[in-house]
C-alpha atoms as a PDB file:
ATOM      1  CA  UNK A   1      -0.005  40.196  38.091  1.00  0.00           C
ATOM      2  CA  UNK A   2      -1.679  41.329  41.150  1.00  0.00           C
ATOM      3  CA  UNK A   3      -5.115  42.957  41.263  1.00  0.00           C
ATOM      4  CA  UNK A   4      -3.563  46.367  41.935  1.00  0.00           C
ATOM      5  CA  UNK A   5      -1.258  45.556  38.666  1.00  0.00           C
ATOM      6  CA  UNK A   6      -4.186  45.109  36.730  1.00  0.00           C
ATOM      7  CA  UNK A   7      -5.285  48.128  38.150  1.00  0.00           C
ATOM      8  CA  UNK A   8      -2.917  50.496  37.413  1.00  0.00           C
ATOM      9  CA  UNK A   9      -2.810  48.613  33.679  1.00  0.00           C
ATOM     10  CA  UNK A  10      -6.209  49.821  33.505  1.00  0.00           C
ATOM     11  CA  UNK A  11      -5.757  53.383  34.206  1.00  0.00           C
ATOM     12  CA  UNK A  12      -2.316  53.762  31.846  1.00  0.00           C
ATOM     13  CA  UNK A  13      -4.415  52.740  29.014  1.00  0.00           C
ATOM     14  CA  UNK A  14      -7.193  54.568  29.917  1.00  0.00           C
ATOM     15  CA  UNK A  15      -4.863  57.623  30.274  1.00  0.00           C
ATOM     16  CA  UNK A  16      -3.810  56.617  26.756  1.00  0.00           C
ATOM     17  CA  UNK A  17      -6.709  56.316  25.252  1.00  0.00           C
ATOM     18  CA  UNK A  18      -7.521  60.209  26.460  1.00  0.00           C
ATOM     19  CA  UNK A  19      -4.287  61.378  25.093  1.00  0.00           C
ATOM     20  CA  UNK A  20      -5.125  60.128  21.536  1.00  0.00           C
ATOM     21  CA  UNK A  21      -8.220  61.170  21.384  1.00  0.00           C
ATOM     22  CA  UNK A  22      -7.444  64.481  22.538  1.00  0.00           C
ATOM     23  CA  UNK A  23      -4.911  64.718  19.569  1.00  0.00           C
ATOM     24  CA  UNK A  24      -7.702  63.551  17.234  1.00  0.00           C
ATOM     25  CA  UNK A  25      -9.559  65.879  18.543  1.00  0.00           C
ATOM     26  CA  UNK A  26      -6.743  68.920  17.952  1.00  0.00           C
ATOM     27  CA  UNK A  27      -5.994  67.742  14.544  1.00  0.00           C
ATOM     28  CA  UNK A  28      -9.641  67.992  13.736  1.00  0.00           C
ATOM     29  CA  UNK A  29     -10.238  71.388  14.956  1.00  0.00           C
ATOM     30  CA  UNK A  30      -6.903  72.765  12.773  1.00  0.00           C
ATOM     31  CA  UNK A  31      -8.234  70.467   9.846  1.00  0.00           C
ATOM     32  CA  UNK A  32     -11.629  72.418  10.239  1.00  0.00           C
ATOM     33  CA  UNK A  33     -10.167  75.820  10.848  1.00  0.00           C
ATOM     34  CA  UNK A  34      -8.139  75.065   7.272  1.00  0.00           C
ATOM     35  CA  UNK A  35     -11.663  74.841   5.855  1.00  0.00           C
ATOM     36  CA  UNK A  36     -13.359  77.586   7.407  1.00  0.00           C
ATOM     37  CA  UNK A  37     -13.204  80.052   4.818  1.00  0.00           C
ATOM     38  CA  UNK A  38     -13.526  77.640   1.983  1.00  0.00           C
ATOM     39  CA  UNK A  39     -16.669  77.945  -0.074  1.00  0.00           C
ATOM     40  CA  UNK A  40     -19.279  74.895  -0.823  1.00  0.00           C
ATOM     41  CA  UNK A  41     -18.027  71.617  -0.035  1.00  0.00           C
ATOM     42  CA  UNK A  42     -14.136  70.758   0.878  1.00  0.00           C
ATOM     43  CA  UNK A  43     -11.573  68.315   2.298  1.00  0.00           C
ATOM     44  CA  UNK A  44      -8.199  68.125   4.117  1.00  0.00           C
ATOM     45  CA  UNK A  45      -6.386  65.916   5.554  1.00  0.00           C
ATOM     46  CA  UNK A  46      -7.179  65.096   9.136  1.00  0.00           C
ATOM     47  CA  UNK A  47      -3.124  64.563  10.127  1.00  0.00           C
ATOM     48  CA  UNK A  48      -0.598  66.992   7.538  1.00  0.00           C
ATOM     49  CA  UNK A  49       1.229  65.226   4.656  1.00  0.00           C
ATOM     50  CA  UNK A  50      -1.394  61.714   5.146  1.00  0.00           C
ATOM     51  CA  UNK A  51      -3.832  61.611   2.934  1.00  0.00           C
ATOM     52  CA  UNK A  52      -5.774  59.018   4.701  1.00  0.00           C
ATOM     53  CA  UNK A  53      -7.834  60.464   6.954  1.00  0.00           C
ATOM     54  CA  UNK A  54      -9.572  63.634   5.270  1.00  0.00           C
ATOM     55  CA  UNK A  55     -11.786  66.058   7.074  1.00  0.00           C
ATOM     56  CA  UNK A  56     -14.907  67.270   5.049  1.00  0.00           C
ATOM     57  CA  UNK A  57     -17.240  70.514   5.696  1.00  0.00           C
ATOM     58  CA  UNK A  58     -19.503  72.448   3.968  1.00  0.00           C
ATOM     59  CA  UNK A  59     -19.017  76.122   3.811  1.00  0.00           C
ATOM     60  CA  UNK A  60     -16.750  75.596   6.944  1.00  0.00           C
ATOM     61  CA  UNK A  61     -19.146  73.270   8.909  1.00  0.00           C
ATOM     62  CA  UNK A  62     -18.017  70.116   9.736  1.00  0.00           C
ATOM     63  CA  UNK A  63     -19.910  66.728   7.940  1.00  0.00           C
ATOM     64  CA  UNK A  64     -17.539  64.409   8.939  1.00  0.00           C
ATOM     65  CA  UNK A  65     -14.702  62.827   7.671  1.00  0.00           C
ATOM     66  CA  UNK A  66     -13.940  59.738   4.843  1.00  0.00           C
ATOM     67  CA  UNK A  67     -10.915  57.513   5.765  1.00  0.00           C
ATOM     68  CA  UNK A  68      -9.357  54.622   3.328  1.00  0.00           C
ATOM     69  CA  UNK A  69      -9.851  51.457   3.921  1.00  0.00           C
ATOM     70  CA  UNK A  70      -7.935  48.432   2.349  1.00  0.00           C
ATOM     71  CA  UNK A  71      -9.686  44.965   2.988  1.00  0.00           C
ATOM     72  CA  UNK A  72      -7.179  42.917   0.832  1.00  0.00           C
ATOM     73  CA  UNK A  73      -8.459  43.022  -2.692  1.00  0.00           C
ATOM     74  CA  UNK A  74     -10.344  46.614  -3.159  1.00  0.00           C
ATOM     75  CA  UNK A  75      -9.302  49.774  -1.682  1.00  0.00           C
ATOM     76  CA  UNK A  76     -12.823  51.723  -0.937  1.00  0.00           C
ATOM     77  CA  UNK A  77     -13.122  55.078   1.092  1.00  0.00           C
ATOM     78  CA  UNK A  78     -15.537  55.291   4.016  1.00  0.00           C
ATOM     79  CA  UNK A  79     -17.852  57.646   4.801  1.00  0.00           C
ATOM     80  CA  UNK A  80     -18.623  58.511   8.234  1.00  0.00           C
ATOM     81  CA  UNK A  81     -20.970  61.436   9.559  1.00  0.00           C
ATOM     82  CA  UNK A  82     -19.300  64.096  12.836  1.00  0.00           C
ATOM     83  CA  UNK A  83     -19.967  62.736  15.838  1.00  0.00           C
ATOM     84  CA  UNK A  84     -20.973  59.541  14.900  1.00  0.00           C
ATOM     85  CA  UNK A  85     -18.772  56.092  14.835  1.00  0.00           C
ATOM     86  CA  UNK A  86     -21.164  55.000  11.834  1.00  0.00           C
ATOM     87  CA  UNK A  87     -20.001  53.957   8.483  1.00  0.00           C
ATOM     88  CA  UNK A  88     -22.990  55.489   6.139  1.00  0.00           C
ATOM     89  CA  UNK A  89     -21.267  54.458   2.714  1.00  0.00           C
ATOM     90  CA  UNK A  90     -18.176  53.053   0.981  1.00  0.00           C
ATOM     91  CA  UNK A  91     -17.065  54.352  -2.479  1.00  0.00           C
ATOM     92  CA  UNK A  92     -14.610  53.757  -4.974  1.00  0.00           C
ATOM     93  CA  UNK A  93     -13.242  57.225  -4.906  1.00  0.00           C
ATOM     94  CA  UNK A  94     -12.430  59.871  -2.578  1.00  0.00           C
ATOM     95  CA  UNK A  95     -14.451  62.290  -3.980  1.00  0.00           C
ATOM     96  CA  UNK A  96     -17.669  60.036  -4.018  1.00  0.00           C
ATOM     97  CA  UNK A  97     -17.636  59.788  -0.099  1.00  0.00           C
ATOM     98  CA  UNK A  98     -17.163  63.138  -0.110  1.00  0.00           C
ATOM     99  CA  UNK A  99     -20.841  63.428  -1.954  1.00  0.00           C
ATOM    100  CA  UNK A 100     -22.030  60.578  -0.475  1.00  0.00           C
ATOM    101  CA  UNK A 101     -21.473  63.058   3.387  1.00  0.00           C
ATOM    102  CA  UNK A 102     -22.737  66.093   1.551  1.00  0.00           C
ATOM    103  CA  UNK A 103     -25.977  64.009   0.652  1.00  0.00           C
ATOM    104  CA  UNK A 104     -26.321  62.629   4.117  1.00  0.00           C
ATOM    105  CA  UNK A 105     -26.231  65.840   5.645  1.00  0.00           C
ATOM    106  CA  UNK A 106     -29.086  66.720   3.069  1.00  0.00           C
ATOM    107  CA  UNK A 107     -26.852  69.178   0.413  1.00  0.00           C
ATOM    108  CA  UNK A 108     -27.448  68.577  -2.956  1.00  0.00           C
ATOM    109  CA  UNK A 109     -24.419  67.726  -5.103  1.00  0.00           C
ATOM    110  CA  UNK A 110     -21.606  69.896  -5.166  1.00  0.00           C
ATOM    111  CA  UNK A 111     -17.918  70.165  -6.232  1.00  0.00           C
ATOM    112  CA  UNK A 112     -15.438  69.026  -4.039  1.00  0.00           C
ATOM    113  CA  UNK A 113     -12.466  71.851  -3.542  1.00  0.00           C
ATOM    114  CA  UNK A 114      -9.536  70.267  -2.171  1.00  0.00           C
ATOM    115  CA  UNK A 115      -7.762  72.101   0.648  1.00  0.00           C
ATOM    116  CA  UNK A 116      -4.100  72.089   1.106  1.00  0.00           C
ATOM    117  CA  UNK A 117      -3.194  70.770   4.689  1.00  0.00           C
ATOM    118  CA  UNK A 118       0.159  73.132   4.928  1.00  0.00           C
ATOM    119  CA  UNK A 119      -0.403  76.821   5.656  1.00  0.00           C
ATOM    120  CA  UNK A 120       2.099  77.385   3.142  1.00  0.00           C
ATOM    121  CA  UNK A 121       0.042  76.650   0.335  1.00  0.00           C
ATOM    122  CA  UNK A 122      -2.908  78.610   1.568  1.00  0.00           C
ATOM    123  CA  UNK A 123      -0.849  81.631   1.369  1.00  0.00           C
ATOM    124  CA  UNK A 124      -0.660  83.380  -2.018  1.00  0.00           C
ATOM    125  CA  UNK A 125       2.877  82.378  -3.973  1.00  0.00           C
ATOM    126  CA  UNK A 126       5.214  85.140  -3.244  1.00  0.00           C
ATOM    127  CA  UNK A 127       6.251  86.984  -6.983  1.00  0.00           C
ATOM    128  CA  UNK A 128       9.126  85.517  -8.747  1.00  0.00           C
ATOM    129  CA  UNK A 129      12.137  87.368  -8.980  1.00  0.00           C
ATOM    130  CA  UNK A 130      13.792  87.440 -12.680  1.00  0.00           C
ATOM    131  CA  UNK A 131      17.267  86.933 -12.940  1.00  0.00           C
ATOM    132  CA  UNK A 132      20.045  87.002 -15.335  1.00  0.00           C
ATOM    133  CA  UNK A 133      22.185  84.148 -16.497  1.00  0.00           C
ATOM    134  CA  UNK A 134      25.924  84.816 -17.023  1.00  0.00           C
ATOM    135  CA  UNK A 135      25.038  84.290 -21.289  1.00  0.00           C
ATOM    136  CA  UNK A 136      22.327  87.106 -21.227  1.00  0.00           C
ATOM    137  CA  UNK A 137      19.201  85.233 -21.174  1.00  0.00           C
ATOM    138  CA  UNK A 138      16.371  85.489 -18.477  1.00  0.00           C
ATOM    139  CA  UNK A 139      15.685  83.455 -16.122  1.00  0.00           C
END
């Protein structure tokens, strides 16, 4: 591979590496706009239908997010502060990294409202229509 190869290697990946983060950084903004009106503490997914990766915020401000982590043996979720790269805790549930970024960001303990990640379910249901069955009976 010549120097201009290794190059041109160089600026494809850093080209990739752009492109990702821009879509992390898309699929954060939607995951906080899910949460905006949400009261008290909250989390979504970071990327629809994977659980993950969850985006937490506090009365629609962003405290970071808690990812899963699987190191062979124990499962623990991770707790890491926005706009930081650094790991402040890892729990045994979901819910207690959740906490553990509300009490890092200085908020007292609060319950943790789980928000859908599909704008259908944020939507009220729409009303059920009865029916009848050939016999008579409602459906």
């Amino acid at each position: 591979m010549t120097h201009l190869d290794e190059e041109a290697v160089a600026a494809l990946r850093a080209a990739q590496l752009t492109i990702v983060n821009a879509k992390w950084d898309v699929c954060e903004e939607q995951a906080l706009q899910r949460l905006t009106h949400v009261p008290g503490l909250a989390r979504t997914p970071l990327f629809p239908g994977h659980p993950v990766i969850q985006v937490v915020a506090c009365d629609g401000q962003l405290l970071g997010r808690v990812r899963r982590h699987h190191d062979g043996r124990t499962a623990r979720w991770v707790a890491v502060p926005a706009r930081t790269g650094h790991e402040i805790d890892a729990c045994r549930t979901l819910h207690g990294a959740v906490r553990a970024l509300a009490r890092h960001a200085g908020l007292r303990r609060h319950r943790v409202t789980v928000c859908p990640s599909d704008p259908e379910a944020l939507s009220p249901p729409a009303p059920h229509r009865l029916s009848w069955r050939q016999n008579g009976h409602l459906r």
